[in-house]
Protein backbone atom coordinates (compact mmCIF):
# COMPACT_ATOMS: atom_id res chain seq x y z
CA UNK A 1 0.00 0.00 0.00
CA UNK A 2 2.62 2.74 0.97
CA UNK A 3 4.56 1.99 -2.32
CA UNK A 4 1.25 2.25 -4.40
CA UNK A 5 1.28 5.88 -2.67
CA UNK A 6 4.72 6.81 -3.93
CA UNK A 7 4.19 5.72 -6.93
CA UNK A 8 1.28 8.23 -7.32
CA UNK A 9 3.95 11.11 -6.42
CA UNK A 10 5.29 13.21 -8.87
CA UNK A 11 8.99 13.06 -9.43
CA UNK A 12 9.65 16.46 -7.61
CA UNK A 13 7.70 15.00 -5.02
CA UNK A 14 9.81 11.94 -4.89
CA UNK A 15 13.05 13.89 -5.04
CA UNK A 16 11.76 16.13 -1.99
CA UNK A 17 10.56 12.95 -0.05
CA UNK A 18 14.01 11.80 -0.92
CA UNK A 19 16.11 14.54 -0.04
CA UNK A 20 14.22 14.96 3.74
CA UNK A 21 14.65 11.23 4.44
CA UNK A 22 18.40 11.69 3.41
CA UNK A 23 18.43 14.63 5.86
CA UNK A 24 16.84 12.78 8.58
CA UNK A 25 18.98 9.86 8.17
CA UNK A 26 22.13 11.82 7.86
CA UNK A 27 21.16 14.07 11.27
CA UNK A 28 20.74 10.74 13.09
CA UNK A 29 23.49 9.05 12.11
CA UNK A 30 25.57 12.28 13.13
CA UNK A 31 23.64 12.37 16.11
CA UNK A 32 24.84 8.62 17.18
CA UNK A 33 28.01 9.35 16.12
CA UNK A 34 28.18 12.52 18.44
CA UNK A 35 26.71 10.43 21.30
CA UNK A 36 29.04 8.12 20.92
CA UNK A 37 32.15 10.30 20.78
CA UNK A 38 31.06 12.42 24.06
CA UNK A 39 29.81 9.42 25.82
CA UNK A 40 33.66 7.60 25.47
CA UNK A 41 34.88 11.26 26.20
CA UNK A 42 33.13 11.54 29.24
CA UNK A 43 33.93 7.76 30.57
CA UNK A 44 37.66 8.50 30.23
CA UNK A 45 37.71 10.99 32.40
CA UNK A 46 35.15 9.78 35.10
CA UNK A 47 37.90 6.99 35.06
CA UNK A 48 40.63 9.43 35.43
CA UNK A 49 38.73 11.65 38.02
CA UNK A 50 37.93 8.47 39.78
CA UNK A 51 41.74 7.15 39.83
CA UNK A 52 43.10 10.67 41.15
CA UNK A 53 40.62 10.51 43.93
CA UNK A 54 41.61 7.03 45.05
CA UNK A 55 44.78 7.61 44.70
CA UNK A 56 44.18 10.91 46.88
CA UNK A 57 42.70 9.43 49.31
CA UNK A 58 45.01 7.00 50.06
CA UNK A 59 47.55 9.65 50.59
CA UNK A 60 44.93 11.21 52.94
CA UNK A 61 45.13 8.12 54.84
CA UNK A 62 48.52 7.54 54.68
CA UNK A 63 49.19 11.04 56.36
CA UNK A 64 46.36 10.90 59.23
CA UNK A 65 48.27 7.66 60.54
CA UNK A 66 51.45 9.22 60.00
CA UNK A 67 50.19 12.18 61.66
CA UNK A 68 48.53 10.38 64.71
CA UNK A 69 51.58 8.40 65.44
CA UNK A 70 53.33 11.64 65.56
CA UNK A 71 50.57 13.24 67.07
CA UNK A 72 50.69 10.43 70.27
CA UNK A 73 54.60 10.36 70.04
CA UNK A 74 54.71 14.09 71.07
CA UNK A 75 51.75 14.00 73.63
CA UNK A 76 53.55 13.51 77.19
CA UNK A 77 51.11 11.18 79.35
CA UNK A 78 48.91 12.25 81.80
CA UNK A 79 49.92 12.83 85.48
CA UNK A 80 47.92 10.68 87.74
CA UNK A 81 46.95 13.58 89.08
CA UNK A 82 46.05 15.08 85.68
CA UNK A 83 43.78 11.67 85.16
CA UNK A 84 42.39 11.89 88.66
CA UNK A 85 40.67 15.62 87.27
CA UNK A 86 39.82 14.03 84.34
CA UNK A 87 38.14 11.65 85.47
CA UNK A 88 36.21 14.19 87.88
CA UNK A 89 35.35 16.16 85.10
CA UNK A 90 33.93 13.16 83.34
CA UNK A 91 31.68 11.79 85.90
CA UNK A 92 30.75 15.45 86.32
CA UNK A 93 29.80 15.37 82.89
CA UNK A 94 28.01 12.14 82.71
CA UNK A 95 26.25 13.15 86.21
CA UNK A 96 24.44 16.09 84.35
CA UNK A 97 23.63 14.43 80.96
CA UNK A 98 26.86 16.46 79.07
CA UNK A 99 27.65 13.61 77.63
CA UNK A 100 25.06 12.40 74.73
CA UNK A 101 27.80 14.07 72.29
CA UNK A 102 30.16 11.96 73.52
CA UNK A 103 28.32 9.05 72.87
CA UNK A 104 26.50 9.90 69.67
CA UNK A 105 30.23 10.35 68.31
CA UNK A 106 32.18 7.52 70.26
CA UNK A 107 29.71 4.61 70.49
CA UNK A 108 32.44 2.22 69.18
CA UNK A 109 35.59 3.46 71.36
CA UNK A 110 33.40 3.94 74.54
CA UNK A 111 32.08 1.22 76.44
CA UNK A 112 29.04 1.10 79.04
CA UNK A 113 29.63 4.96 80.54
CA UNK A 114 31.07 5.89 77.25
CA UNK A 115 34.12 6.94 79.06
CA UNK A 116 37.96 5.13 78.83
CA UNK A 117 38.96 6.71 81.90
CA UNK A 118 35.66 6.28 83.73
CA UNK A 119 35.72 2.34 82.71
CA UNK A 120 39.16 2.67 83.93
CA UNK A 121 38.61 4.13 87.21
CA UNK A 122 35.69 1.39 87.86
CA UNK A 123 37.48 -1.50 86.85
């Protein structure tokens, strides 16, 4: 049926039908082409981007351990009577209900009172 149709067109009909389906074609092959391009484009560097910020953060980590063993290497100890305020302070804090930062942030290092030194002083 559709090629009884265009058979029924005049030739400068045909050639116009022609020439916009040749257009069309062309714009989406240039189109998949383009998509193409940009999309390999773009992959190659979210693989780039994505190396440089592993590899970054590795040296992030590298330097916070470095740093905290230098950190804890330079930090004299405390002087039992330095740890005896501490620990004052602490169950002062705890006492009052100071403490829900402490826990919200520490849950894994802190056990039961949420406190090292306060464990420490009940043990």
């Amino acid at each position: 049926m559709p090629f009884t149709a265009w058979r029924q067109l005049s030739k400068e009909k045909r050639r116009a039908w022609g020439i916009i389906s040749g257009v069309v074609m062309v714009g989406t092959g240039v189109k998949v082409a383009y998509f193409n391009f940009s999309r390999g484009l773009i992959l190659a560097d979210t693989e780039r981007q994505q190396k440089e910020g592993y590899a970054r953060l590795k040296e992030a980590k590298q330097f916070a351990h470095w740093s905290k063993k230098d950190r804890e290497a330079r930090l004299p100890s405390l002087t039992p009577e330095q740890e005896a305020q501490m620990g004052q302070y602490l169950r002062l804090v705890e006492a009052h209900g100071w403490n829900k930062a402490l826990e919200m942030e520490g849950k894994d290092q802190c056990e039961g009172s949420g406190c090292p030194f306060l464990n420490k002083k009940k043990a």
